[in-house]
N, C-alpha and C. Protein backbone atom coordinates (compact mmCIF):
# COMPACT_ATOMS: atom_id res chain seq x y z
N UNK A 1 -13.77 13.50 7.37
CA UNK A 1 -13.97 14.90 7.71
C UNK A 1 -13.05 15.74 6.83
N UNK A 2 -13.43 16.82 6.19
CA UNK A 2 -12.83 17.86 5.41
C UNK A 2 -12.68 18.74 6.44
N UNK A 3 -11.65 19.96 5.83
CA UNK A 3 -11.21 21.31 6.40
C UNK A 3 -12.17 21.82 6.01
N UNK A 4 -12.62 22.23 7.65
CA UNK A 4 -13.71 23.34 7.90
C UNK A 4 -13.60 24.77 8.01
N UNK A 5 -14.07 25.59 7.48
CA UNK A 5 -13.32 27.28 7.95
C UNK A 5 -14.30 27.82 8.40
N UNK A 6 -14.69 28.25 9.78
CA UNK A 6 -16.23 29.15 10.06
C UNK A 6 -15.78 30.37 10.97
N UNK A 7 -16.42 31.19 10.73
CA UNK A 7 -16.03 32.60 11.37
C UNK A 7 -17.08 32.37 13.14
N UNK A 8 -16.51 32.24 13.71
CA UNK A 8 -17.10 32.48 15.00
C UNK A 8 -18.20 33.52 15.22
N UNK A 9 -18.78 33.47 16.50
CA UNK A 9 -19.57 34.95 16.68
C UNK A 9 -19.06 35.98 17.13
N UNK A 10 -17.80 35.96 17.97
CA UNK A 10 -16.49 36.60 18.28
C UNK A 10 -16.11 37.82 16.46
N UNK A 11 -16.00 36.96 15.61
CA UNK A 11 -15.65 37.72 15.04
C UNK A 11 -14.28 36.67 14.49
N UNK A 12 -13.92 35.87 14.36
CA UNK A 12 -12.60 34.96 14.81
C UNK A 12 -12.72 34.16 13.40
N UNK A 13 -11.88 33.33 12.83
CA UNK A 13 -11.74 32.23 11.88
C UNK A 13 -11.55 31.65 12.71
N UNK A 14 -12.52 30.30 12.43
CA UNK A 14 -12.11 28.68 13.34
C UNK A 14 -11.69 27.46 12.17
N UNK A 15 -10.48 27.55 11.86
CA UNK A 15 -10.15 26.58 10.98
C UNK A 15 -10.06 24.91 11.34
N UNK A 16 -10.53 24.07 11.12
CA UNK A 16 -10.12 22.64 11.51
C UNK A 16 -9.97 21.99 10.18
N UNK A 17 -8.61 20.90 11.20
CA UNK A 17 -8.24 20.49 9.72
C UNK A 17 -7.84 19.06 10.89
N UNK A 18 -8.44 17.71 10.09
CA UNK A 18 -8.71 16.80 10.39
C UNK A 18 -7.28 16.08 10.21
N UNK A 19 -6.29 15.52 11.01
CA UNK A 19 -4.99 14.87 11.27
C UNK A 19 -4.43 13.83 11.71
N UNK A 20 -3.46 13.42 11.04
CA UNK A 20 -3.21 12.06 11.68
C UNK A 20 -1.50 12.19 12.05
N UNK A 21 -1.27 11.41 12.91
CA UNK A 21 0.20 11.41 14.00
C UNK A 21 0.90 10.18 13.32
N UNK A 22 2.19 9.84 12.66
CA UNK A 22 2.77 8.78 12.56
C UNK A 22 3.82 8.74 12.98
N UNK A 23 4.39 7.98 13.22
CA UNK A 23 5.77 7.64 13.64
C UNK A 23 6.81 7.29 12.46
N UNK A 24 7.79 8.06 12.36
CA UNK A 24 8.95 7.63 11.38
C UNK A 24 10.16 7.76 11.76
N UNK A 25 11.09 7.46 11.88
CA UNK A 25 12.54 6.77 12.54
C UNK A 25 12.47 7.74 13.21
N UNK A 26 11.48 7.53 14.97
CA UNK A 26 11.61 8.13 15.62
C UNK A 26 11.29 9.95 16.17
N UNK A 27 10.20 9.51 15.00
CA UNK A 27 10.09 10.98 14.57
C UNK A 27 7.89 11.22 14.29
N UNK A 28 8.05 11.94 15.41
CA UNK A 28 6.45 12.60 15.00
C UNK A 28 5.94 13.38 13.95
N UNK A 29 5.43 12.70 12.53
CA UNK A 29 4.96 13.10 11.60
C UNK A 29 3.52 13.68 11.87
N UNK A 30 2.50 14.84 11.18
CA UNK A 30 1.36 15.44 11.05
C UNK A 30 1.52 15.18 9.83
N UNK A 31 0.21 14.42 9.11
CA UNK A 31 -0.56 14.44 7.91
C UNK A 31 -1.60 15.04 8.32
N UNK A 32 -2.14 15.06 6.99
CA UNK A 32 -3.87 15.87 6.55
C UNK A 32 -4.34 14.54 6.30
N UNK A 33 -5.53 14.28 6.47
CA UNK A 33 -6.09 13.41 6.19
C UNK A 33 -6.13 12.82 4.41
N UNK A 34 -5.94 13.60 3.84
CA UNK A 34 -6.41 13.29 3.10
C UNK A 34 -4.17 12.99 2.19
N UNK A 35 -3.47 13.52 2.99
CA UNK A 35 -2.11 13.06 2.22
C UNK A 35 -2.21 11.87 3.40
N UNK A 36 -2.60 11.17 3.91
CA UNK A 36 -2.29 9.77 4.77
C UNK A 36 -2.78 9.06 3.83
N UNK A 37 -3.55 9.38 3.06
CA UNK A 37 -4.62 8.84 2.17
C UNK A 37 -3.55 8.33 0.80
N UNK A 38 -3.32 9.49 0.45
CA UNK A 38 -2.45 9.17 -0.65
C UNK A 38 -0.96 8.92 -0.47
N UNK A 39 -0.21 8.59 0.91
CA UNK A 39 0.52 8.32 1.21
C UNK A 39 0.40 6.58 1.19
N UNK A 40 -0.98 6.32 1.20
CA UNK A 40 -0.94 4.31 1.89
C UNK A 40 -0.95 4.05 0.15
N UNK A 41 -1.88 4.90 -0.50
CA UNK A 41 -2.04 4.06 -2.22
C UNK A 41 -0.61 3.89 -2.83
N UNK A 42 0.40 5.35 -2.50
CA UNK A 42 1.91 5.28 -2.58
C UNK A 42 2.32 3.81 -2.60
N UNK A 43 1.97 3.47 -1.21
CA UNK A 43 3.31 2.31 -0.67
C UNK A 43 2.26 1.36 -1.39
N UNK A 44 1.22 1.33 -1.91
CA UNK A 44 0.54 -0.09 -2.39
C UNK A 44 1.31 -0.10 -3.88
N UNK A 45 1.09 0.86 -4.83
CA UNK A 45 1.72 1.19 -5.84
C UNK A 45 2.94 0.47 -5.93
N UNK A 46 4.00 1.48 -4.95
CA UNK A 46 5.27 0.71 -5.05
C UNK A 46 5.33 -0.54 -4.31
N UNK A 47 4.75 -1.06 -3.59
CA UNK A 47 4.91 -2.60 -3.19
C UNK A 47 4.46 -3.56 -4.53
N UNK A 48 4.00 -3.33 -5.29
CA UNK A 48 3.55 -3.69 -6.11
C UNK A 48 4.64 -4.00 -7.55
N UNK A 49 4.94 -2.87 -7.67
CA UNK A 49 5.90 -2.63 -8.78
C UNK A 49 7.49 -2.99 -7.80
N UNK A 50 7.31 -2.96 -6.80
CA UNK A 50 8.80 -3.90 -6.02
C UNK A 50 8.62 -5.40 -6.25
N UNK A 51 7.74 -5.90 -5.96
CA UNK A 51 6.79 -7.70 -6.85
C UNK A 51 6.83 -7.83 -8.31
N UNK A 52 6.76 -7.70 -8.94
CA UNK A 52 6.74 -7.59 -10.25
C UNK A 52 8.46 -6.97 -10.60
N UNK A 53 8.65 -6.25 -10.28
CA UNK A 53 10.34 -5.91 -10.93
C UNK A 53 11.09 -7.93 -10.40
N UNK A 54 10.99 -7.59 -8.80
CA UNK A 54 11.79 -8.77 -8.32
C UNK A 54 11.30 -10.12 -8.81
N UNK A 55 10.75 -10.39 -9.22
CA UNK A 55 9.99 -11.84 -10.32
C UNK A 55 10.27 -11.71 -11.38
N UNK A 56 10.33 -10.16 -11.93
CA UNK A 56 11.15 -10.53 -13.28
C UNK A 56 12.87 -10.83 -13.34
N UNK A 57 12.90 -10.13 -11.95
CA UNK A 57 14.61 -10.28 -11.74
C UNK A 57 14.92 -12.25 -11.83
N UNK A 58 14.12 -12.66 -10.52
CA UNK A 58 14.24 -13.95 -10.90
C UNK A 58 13.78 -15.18 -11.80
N UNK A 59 12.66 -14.58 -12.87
CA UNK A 59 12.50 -15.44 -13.87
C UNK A 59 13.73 -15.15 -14.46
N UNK A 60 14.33 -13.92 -14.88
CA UNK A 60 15.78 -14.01 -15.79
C UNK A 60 16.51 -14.28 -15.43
N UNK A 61 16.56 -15.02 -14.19
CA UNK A 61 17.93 -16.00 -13.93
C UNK A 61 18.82 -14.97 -12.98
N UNK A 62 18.79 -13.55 -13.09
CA UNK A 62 19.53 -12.87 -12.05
C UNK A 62 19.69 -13.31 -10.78
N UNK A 63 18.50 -14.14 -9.93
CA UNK A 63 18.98 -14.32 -8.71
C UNK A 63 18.02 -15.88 -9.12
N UNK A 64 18.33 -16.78 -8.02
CA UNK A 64 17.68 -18.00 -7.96
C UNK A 64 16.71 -18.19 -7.48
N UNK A 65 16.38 -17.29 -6.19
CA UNK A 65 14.93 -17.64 -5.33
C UNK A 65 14.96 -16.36 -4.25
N UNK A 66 14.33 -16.26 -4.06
CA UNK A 66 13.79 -14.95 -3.15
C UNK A 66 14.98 -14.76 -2.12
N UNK A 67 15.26 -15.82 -1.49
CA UNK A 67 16.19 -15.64 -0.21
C UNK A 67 17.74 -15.00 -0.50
N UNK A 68 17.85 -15.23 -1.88
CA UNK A 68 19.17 -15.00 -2.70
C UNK A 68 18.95 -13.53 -3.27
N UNK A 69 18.22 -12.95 -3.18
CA UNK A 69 17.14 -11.32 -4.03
C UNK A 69 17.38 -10.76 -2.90
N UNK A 70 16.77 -11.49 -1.39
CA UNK A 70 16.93 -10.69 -0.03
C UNK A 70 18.15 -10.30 0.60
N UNK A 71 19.44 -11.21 -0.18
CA UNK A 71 20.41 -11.09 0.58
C UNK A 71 21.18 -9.78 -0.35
N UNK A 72 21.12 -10.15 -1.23
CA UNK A 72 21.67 -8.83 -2.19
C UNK A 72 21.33 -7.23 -1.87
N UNK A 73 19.85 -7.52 -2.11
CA UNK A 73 19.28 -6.65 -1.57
C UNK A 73 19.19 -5.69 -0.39
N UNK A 74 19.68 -6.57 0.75
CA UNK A 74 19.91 -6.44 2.09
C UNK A 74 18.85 -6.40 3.25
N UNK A 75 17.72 -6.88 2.42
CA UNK A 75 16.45 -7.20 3.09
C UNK A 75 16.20 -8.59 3.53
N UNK A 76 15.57 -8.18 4.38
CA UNK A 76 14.92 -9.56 5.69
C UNK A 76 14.22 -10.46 4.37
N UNK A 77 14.33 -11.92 4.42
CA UNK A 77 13.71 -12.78 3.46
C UNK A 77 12.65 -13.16 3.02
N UNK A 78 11.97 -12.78 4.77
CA UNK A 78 10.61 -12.51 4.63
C UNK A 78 9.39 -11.45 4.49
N UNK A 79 10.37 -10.40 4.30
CA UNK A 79 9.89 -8.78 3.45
C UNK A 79 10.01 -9.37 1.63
N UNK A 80 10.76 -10.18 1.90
CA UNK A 80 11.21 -10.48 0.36
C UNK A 80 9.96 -11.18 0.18
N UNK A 81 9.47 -12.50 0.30
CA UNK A 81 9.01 -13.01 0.07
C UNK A 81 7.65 -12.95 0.37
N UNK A 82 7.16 -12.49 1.00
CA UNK A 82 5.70 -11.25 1.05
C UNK A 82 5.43 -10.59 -0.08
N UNK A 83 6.69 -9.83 -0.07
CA UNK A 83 6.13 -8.73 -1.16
C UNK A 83 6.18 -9.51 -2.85
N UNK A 84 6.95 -10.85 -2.58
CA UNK A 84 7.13 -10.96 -4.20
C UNK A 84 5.70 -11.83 -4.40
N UNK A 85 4.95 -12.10 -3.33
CA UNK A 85 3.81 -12.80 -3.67
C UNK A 85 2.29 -11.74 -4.22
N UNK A 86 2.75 -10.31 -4.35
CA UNK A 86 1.78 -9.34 -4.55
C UNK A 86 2.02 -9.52 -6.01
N UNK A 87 3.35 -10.40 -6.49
CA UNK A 87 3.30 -10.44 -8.18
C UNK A 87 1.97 -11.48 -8.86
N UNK A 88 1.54 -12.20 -7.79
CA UNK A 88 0.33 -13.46 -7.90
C UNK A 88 -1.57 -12.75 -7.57
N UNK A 89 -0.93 -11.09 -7.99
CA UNK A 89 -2.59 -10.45 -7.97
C UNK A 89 -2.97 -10.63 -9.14
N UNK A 90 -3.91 -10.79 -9.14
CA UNK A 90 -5.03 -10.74 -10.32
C UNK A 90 -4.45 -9.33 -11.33
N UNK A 91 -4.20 -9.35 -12.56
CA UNK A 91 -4.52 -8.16 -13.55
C UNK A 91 -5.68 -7.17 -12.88
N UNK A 92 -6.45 -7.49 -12.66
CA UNK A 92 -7.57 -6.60 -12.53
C UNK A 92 -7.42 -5.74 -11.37
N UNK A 93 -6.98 -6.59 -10.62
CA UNK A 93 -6.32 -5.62 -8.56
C UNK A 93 -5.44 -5.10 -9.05
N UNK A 94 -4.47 -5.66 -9.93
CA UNK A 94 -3.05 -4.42 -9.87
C UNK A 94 -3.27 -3.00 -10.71
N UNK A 95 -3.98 -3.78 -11.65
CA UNK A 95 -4.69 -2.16 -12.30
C UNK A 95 -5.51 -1.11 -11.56
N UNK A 96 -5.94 -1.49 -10.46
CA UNK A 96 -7.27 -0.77 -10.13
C UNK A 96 -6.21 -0.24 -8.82
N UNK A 97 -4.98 -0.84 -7.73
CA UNK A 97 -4.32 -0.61 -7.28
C UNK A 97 -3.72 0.64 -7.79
N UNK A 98 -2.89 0.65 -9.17
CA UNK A 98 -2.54 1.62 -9.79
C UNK A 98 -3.43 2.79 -9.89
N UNK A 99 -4.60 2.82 -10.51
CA UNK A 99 -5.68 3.29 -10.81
C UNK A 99 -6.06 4.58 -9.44
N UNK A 100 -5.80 3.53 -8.55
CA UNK A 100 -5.91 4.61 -7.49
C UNK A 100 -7.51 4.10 -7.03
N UNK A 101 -7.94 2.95 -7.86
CA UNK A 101 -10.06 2.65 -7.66
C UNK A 101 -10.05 1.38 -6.45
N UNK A 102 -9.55 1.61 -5.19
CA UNK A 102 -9.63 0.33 -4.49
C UNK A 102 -10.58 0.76 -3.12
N UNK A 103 -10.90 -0.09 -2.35
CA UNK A 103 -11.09 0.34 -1.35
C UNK A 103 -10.66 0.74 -0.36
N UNK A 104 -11.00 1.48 0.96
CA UNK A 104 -10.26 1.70 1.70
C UNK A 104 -10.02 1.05 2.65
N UNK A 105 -10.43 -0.11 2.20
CA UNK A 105 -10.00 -1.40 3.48
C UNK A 105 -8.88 -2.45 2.87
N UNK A 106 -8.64 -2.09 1.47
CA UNK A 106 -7.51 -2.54 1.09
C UNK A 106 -6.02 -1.72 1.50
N UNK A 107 -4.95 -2.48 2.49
CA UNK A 107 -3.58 -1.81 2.63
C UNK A 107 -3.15 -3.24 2.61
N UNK A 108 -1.74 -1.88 2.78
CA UNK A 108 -0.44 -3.12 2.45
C UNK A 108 -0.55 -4.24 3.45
N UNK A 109 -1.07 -3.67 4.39
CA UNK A 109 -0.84 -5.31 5.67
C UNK A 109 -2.12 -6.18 5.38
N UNK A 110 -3.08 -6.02 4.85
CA UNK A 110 -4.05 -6.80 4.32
C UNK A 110 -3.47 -7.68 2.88
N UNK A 111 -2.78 -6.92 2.07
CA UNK A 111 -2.05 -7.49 1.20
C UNK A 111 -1.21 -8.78 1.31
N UNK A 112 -0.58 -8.33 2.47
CA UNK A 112 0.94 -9.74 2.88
C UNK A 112 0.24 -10.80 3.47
N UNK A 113 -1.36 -10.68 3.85
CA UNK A 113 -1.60 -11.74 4.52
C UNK A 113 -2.01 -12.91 3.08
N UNK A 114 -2.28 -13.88 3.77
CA UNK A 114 -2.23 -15.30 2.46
C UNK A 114 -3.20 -14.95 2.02
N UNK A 115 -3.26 -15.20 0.30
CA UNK A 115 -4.08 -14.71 -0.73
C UNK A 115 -4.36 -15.87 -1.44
N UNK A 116 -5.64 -16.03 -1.76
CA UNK A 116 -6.05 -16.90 -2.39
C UNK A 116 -5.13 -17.05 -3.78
N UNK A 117 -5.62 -18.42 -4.52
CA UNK A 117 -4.46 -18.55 -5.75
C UNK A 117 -5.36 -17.82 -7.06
N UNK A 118 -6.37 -18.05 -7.08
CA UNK A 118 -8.17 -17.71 -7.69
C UNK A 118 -7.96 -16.37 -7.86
N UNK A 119 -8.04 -15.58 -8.64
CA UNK A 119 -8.40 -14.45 -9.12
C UNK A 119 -9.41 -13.87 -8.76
N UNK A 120 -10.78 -14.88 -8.84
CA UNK A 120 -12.45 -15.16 -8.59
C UNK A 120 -12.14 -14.04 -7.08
N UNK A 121 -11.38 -15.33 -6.64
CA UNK A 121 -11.29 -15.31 -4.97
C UNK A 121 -10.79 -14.20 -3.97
N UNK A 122 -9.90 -13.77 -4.84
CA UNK A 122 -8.69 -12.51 -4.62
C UNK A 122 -10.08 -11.36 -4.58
N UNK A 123 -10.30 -11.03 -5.81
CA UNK A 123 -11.33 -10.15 -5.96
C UNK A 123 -12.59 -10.13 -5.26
N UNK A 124 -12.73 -11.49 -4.48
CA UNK A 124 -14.18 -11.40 -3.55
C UNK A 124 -13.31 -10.47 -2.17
N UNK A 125 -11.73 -11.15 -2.12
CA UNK A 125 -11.45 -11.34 -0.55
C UNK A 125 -11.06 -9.69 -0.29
N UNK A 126 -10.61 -9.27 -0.97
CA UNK A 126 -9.50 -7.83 -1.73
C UNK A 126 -10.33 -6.44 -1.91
N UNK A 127 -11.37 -6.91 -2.67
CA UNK A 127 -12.60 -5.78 -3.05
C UNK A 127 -13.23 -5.80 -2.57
N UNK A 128 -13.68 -6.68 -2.02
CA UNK A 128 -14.87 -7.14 -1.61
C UNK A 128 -16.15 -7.43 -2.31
N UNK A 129 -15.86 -8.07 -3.03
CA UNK A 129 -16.73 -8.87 -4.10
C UNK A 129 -17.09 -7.90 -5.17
N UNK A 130 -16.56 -7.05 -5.33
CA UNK A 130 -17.02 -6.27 -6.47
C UNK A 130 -16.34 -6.36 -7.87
């Protein structure tokens, strides 16, 4: 639903504007539909480029293994190790992630769940076969 503007028979502006309620440390956020929107591609973006930085951290020897990245870091091991498995997307998802061209049934919590190793597979499970 888009923002509607219609003048009543009154004589009146009836503006609607389609919203969503979130919760943030405790705190009642109002989005527009359409910044919730570009708020989730945000956190896919940077979950993404947080996977890829931290894999390059530990191919160069900076840290040894994820649990050793989490502790530095000061993150839970298994935020760590979730997110460093978004470095095992296909070229083609992380571009199109970036790109902003995904679907809208792709989010981050669909992401952390187990992902095929297959590229093929990723892209059937991810896009949905497209």
């Amino acid at each position: 639903m888009k923002i509607k503007v219609e003048m009543t028979k009154e004589g009146n502006v009836s503006v609607r504007v389609p919203i969503i309620f979130r919760d943030r440390s405790r705190r009642k956020i109002v989005f527009i539909e359409s910044q919730a929107e570009i708020e989730a591609q945000d956190a896919l973006v940077v979950a993404v480029a947080r996977a890829l930085r931290w894999q390059a951290a530990i191919d160069a020897g900076k840290f040894t293994n994820a649990t050793e990245l989490a502790q530095t870091l000061g993150c839970d091991k298994g935020v760590a190790a979730r997110t460093m498995r978004l470095a095992l997307l296909s070229p083609e998802i992380i571009h199109r992630i970036i790109a902003g061209n995904i679907p809208k049934s792709l989010t981050i919590r669909k992401l952390r769940e187990a992902l095929p190793m297959r590229w093929d597979e990723q892209k059937k499970k991810l896009l949905n076969g497209k």
